[in-house]
N, C-alpha and C. Protein backbone atom coordinates (compact mmCIF):
# COMPACT_ATOMS: atom_id res chain seq x y z
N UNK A 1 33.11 29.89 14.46
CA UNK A 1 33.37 29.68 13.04
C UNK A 1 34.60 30.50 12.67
N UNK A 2 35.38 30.10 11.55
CA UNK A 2 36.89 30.44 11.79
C UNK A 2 36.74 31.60 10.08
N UNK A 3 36.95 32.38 9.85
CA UNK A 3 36.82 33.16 8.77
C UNK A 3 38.06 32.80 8.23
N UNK A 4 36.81 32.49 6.72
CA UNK A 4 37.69 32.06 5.34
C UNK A 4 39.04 33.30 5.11
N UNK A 5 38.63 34.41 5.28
CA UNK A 5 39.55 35.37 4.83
C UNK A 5 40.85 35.90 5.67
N UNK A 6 40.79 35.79 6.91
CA UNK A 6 41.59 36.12 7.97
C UNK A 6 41.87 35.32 8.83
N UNK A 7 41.07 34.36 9.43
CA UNK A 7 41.33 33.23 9.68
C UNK A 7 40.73 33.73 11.65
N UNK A 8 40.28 34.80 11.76
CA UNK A 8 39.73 35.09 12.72
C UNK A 8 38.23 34.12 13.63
N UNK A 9 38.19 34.13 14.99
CA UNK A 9 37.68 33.67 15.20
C UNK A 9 36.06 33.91 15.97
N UNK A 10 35.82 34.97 15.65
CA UNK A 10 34.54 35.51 16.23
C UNK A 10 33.71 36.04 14.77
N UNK A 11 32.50 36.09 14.88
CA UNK A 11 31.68 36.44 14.05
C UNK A 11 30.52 36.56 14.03
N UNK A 12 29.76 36.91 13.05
CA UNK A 12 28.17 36.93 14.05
C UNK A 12 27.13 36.57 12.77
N UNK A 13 26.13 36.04 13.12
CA UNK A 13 25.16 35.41 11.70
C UNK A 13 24.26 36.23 11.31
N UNK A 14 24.08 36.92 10.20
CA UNK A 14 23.34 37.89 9.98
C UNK A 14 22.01 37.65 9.17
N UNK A 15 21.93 36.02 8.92
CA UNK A 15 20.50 35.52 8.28
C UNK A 15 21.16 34.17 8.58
N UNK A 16 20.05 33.20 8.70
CA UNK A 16 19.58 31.73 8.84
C UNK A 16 18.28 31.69 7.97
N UNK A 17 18.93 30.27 6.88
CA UNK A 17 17.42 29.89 6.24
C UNK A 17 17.39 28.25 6.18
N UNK A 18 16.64 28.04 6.26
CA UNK A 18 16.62 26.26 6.18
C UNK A 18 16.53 26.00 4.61
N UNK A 19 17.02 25.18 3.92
CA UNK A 19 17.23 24.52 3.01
C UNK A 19 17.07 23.12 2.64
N UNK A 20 16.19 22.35 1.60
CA UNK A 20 15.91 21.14 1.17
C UNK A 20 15.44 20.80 2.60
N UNK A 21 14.09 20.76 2.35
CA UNK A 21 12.97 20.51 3.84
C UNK A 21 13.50 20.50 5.15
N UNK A 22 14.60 21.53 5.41
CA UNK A 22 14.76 22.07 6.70
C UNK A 22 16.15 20.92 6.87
N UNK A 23 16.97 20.24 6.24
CA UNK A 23 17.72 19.63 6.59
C UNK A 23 18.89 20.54 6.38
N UNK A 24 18.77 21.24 6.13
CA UNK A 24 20.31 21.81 5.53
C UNK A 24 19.92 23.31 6.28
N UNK A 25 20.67 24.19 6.90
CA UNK A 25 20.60 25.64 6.97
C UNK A 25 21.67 26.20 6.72
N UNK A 26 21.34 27.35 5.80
CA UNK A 26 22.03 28.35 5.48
C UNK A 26 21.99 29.83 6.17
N UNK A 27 23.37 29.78 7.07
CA UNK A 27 23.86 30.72 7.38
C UNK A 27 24.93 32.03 6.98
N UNK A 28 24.64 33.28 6.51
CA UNK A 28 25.07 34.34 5.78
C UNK A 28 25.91 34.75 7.24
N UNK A 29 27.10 35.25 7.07
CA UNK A 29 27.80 35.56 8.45
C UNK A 29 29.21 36.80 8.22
N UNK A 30 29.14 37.41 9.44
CA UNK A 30 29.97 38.63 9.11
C UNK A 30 31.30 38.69 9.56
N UNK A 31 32.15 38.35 9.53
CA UNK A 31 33.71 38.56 10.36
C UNK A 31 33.91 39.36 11.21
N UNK A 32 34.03 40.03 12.38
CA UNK A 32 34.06 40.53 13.63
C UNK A 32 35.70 41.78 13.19
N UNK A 33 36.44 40.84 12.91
CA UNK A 33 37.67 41.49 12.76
C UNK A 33 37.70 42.21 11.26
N UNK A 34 37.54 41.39 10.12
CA UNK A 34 37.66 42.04 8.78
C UNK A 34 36.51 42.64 8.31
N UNK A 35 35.48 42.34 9.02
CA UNK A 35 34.01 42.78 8.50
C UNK A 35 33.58 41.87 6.95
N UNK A 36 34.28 41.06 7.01
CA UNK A 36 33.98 40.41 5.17
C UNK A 36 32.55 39.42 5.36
N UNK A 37 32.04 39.13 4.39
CA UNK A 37 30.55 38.27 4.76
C UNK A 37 30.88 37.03 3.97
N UNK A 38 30.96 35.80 4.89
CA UNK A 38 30.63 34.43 3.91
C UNK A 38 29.72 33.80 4.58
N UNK A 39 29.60 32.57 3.39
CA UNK A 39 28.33 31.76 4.19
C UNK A 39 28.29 30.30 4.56
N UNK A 40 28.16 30.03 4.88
CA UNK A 40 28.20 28.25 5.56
C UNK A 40 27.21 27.80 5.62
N UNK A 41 27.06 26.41 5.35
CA UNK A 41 25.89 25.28 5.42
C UNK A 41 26.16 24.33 6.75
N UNK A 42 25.06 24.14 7.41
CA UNK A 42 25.01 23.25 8.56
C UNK A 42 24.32 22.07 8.19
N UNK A 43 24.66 21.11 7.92
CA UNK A 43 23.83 19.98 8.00
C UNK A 43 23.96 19.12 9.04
N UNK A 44 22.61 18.33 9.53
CA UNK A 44 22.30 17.40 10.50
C UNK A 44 23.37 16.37 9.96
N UNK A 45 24.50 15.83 10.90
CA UNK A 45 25.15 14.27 10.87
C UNK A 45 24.36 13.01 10.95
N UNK A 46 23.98 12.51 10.01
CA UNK A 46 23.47 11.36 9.68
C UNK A 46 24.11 10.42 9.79
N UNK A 47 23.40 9.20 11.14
CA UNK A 47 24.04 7.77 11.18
C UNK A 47 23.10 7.18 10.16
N UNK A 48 23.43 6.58 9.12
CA UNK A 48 23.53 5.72 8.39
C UNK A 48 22.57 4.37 9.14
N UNK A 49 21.13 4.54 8.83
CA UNK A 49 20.73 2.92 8.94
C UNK A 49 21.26 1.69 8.36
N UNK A 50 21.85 0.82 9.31
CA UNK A 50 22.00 -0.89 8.96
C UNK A 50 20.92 -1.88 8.74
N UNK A 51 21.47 -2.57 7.60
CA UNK A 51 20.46 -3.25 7.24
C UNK A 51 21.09 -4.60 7.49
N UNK A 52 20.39 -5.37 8.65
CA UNK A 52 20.91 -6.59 9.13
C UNK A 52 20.36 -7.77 8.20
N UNK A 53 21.42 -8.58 7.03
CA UNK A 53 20.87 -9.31 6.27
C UNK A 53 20.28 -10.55 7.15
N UNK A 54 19.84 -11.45 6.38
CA UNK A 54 19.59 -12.90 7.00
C UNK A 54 20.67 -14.05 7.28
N UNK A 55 21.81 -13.22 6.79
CA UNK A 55 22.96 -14.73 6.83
C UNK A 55 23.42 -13.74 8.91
N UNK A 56 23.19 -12.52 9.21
CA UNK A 56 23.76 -11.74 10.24
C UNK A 56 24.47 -10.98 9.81
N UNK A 57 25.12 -10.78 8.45
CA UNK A 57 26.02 -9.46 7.63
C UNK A 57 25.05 -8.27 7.82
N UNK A 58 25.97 -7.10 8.02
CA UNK A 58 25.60 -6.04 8.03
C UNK A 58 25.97 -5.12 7.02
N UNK A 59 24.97 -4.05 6.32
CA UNK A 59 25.61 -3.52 5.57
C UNK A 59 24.40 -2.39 5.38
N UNK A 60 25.00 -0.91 5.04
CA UNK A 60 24.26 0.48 4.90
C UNK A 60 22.92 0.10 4.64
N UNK A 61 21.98 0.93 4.86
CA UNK A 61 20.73 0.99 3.86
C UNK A 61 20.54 1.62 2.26
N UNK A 62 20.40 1.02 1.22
CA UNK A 62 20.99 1.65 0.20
C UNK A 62 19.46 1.63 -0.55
N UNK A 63 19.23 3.10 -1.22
CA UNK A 63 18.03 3.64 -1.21
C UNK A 63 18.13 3.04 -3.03
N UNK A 64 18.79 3.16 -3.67
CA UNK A 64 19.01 2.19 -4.80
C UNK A 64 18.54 1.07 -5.07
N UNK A 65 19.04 0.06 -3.80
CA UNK A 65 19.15 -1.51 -4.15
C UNK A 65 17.69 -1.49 -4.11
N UNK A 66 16.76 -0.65 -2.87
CA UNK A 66 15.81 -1.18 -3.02
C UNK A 66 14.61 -0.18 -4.32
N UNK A 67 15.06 0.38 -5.09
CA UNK A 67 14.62 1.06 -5.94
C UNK A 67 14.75 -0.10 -7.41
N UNK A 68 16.25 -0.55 -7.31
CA UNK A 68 15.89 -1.74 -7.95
C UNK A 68 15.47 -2.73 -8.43
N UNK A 69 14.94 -3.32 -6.83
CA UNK A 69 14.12 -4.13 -6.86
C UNK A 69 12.80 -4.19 -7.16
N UNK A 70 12.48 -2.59 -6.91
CA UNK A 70 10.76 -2.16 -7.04
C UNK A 70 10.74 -2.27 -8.50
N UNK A 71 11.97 -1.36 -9.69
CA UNK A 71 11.56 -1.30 -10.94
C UNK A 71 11.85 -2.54 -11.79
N UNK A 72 12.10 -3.49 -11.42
CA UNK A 72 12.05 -5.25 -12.14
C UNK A 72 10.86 -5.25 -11.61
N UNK A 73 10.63 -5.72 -10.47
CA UNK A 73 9.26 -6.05 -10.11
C UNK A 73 8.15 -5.30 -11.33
N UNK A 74 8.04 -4.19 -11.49
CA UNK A 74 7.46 -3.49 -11.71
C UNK A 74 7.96 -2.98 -13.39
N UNK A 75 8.61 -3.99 -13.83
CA UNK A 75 8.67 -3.67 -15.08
C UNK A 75 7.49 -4.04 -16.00
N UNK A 76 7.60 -2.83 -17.07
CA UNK A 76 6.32 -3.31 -18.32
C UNK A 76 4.79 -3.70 -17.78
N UNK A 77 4.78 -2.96 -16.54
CA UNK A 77 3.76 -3.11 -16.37
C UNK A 77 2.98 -1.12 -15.91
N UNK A 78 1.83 -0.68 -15.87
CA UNK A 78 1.34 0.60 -15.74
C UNK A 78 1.29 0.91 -14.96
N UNK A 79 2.42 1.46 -14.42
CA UNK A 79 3.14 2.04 -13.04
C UNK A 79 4.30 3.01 -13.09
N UNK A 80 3.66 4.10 -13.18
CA UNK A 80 4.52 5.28 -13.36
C UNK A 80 6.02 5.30 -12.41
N UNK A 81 6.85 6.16 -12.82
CA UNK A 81 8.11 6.68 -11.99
C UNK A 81 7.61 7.08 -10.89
N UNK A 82 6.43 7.65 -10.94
CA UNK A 82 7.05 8.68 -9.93
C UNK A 82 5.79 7.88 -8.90
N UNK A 83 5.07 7.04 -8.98
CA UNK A 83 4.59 5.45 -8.06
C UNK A 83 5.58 5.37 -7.37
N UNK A 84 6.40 5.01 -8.04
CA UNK A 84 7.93 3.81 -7.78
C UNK A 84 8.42 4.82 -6.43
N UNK A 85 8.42 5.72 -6.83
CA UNK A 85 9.52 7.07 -5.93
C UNK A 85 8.54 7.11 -4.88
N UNK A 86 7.16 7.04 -4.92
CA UNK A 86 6.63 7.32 -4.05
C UNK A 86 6.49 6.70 -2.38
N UNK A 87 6.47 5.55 -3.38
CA UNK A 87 6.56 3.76 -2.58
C UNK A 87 7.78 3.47 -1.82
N UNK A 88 9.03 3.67 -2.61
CA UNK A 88 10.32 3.83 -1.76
C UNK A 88 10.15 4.90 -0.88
N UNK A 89 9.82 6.30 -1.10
CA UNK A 89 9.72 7.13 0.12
C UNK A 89 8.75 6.75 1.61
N UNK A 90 7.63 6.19 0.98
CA UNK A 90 7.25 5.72 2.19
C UNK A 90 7.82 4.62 2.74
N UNK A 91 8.54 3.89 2.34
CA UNK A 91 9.17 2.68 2.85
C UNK A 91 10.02 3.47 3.75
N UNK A 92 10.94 4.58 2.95
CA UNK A 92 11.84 4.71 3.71
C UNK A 92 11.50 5.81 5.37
N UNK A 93 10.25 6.53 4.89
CA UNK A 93 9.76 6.62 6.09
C UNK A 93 9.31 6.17 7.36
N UNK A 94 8.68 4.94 6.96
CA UNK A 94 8.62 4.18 7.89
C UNK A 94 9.61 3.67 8.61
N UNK A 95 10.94 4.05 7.46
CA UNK A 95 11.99 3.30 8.68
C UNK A 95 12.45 3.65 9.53
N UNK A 96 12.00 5.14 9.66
CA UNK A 96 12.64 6.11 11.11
C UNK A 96 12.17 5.64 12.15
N UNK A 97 11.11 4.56 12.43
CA UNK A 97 10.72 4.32 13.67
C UNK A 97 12.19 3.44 13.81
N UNK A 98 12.53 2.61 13.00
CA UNK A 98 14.19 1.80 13.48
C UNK A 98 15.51 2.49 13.86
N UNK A 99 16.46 2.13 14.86
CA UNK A 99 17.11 3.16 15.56
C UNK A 99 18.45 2.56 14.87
N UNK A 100 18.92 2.77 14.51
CA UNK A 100 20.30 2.39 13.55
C UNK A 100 20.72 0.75 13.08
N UNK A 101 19.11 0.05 13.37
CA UNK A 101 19.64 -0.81 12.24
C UNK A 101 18.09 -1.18 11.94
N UNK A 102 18.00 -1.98 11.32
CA UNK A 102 16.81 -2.95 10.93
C UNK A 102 17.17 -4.24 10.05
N UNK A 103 16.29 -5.85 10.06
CA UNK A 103 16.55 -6.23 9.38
C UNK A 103 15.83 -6.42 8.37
N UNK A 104 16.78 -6.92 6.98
CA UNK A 104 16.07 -6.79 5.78
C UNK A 104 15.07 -7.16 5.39
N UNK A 105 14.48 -8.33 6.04
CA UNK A 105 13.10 -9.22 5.91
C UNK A 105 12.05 -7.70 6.09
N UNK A 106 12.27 -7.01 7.08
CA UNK A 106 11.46 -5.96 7.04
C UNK A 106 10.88 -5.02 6.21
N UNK A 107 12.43 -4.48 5.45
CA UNK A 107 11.77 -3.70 4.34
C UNK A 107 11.77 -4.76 3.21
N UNK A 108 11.70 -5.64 2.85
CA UNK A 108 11.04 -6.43 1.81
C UNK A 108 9.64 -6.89 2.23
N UNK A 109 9.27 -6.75 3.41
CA UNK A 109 7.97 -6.93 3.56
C UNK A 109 7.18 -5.42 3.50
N UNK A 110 7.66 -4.56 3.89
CA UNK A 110 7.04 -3.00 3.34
C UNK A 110 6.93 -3.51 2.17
N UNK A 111 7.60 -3.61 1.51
CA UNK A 111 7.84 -3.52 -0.28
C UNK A 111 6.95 -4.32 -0.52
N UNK A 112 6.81 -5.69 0.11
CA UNK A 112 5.52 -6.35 -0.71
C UNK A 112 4.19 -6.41 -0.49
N UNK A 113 4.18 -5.60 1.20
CA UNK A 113 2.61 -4.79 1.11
C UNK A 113 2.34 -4.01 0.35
N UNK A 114 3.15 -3.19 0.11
CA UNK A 114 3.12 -1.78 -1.03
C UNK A 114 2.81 -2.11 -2.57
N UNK A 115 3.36 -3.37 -3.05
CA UNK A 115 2.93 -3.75 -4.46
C UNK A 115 1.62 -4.42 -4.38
N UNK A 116 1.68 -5.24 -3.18
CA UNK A 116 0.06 -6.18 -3.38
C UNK A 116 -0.81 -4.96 -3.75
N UNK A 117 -0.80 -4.57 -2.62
CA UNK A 117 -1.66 -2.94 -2.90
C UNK A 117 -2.07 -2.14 -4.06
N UNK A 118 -0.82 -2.51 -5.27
CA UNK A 118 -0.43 -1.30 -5.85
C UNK A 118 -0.58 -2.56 -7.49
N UNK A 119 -0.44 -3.57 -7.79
CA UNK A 119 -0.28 -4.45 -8.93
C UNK A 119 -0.04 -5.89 -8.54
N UNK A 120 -1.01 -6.60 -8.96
CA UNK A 120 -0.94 -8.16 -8.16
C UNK A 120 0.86 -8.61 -8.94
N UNK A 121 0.97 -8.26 -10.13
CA UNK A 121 1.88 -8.63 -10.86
C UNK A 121 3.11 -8.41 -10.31
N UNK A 122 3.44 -7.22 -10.21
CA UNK A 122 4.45 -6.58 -9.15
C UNK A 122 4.77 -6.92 -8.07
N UNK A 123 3.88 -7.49 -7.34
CA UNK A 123 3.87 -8.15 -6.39
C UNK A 123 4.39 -9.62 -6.25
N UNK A 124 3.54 -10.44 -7.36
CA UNK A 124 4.52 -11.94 -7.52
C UNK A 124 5.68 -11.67 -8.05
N UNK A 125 6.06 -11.10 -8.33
CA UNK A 125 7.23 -10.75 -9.33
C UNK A 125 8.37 -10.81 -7.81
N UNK A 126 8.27 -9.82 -7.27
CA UNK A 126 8.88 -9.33 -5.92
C UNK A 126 8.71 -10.45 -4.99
N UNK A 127 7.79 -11.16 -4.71
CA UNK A 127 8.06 -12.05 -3.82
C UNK A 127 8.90 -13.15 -4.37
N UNK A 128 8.47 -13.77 -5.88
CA UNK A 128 9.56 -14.89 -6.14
C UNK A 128 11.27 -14.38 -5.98
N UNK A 129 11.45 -12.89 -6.07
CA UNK A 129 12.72 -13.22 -5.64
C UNK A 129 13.27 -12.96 -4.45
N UNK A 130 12.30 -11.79 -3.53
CA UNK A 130 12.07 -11.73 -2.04
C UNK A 130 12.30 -13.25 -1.57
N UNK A 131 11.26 -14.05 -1.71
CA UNK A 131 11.50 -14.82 -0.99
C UNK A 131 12.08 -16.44 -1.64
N UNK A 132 12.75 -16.16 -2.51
CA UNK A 132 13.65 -17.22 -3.44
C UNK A 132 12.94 -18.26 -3.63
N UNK A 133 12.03 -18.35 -4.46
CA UNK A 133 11.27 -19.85 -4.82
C UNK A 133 12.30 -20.22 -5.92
N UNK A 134 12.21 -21.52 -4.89
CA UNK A 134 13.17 -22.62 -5.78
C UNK A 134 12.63 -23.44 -6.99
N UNK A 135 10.86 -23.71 -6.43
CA UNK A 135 10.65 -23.77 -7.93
C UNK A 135 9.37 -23.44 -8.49
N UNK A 136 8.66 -24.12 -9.40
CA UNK A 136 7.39 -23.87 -9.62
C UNK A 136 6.42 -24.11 -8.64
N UNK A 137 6.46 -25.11 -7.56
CA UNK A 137 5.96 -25.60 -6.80
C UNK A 137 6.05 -24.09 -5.52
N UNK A 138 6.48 -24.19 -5.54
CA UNK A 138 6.69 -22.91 -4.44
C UNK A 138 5.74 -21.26 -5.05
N UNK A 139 6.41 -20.90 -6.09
CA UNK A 139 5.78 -20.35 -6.94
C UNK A 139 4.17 -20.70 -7.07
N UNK A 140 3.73 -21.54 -7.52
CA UNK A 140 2.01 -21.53 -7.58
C UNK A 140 1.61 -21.56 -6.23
N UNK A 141 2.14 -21.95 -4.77
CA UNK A 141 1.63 -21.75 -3.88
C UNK A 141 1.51 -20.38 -3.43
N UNK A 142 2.17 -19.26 -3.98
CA UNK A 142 2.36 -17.89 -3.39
C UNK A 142 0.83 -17.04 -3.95
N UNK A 143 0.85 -18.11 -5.36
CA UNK A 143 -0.31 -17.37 -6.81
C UNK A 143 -1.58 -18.33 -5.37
N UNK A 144 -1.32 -19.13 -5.14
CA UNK A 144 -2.90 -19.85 -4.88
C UNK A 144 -3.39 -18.99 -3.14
N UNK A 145 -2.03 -18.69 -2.67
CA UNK A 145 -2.41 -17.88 -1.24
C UNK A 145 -3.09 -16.54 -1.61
N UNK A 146 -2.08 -15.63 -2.72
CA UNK A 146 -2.70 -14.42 -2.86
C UNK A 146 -4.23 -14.53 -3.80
N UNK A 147 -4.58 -15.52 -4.82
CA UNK A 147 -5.99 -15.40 -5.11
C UNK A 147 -6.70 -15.54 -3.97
N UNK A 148 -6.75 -16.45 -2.47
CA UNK A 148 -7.55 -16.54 -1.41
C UNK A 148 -7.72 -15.23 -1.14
N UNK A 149 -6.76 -14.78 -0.46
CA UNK A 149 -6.58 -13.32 0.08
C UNK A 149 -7.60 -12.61 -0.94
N UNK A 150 -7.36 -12.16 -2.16
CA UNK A 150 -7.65 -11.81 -3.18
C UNK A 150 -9.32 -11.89 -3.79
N UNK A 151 -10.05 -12.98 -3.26
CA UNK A 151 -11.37 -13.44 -3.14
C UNK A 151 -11.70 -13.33 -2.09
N UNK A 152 -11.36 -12.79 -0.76
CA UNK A 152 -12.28 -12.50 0.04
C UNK A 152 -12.83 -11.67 -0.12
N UNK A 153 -14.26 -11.48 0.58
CA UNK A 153 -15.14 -10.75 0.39
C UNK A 153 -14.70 -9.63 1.99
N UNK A 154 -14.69 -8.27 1.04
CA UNK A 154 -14.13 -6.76 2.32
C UNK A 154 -15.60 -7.35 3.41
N UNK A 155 -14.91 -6.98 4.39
CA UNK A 155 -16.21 -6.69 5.60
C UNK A 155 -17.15 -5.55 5.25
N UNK A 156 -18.43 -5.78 5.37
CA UNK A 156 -19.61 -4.37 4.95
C UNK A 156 -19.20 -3.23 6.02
N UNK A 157 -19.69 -2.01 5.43
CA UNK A 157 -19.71 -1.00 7.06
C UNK A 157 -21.20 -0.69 6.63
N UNK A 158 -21.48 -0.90 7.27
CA UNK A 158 -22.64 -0.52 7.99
C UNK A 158 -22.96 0.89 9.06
N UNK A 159 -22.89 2.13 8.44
CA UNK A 159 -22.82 3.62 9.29
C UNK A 159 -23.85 3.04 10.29
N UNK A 160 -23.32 3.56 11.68
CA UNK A 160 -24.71 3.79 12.69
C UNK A 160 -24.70 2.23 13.38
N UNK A 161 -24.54 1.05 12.56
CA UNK A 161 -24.28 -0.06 13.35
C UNK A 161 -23.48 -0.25 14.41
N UNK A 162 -23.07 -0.48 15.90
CA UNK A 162 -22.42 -0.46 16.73
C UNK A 162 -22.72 -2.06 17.23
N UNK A 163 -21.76 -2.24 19.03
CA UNK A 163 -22.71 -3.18 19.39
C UNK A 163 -23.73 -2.88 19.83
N UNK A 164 -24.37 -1.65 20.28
CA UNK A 164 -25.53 -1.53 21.19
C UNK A 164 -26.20 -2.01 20.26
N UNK A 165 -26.49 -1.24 18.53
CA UNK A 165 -27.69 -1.39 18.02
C UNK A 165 -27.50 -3.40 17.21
N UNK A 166 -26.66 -3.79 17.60
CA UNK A 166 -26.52 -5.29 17.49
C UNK A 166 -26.84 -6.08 18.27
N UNK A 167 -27.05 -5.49 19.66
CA UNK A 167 -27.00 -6.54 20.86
C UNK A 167 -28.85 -5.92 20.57
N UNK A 168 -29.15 -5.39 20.46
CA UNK A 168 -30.74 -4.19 20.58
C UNK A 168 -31.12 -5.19 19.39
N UNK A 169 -31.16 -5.50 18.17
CA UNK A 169 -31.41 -6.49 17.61
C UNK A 169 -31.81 -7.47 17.36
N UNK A 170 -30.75 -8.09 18.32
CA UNK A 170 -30.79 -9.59 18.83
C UNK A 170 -32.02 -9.68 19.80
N UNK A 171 -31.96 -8.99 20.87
CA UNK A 171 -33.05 -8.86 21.36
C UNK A 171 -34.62 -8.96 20.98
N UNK A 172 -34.37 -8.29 20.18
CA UNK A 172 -36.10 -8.55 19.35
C UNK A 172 -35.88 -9.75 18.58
N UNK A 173 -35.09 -10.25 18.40
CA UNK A 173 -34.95 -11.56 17.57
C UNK A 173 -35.34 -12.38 18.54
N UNK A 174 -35.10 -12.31 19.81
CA UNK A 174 -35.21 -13.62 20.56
C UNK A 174 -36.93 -13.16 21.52
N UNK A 175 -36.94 -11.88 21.36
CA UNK A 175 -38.59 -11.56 21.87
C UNK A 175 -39.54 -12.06 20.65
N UNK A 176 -38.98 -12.48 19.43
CA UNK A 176 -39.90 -12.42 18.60
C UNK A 176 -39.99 -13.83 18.54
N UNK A 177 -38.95 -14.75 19.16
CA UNK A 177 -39.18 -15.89 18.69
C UNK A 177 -39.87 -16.86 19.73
């Protein structure tokens, strides 16, 4: 490290602290030659995830556009800010499993697991323009898939049920009959 004051090139670090959840460290440091103390920030170089559209254009991941999209979706309806923030953070977590690109169909499908989940409304809202219904016809088919989904009945749990005590069951069902 080259000192601000003398322009010397040896020095020595006399504290390290990590900063904003360990991405950033701050190093306090002493000049070798002038003895003067400054301090420097190290941050990790970030490649920039690509977001591979559907036409094959490529372009940044922009933590905005899709913040955008969540708060239309999600307008006027009872869904706090800090939902919204929450939902993009996990989206955008999930995207570290992708290695410098992903395509966009992907995180619009995070996004519209995350609203089904979260407001049926929000959810149609986001898919008619996710997935561009051209018209009404398209549109009531998305409303008539998610009421199915929407009317199924959850699977029971049953604590303690396994297959043994299912197959053990059956058994007396068929000794009994």
């Amino acid at each position: 490290m080259k000192c601000p004051y003398c322009g010397h090139q040896e020095d020595r670090v006399l504290d390290s602290r990590p900063l904003e959840a360990a991405s950033i460290i701050r190093r306090r440091r002493e000049c070798q030659a002038c003895h003067k103390r400054f301090t420097t920030y190290e941050r990790l170089e970030e490649v920039p995830l690509m977001v591979i559209k559907s036409n094959e254009r490529r372009e940044p991941f922009n933590r905005e556009k899709l913040r955008e999209g969540i708060l239309r979706a999600c307008e006027k309806r009872p869904i706090g800010p800090d939902v919204i923030e929450r939902i993009i953070a996990e989206i955008e977590y999930e995207l570290q499993d992708y290695v410098m690109q992903v395509p966009s169909r992907v995180i619009g499908e995070k996004a519209l697991k995350k609203l089904k989940e979260l407001d049926p409304v929000a959810y149609i809202r986001f898919a008619s323009v996710y997935r561009q219904f051209g018209d009404a016809k398209a549109f009531l088919e998305e409303l008539e898939k998610f009421r199915k989904e929407e009317l199924k009945p959850a699977p029971e749990f049953h604590p303690g049920r396994g297959r043994k005590s299912q197959r053990s069951k059956k058994k007396k069902e068929t000794v009994t009959a």
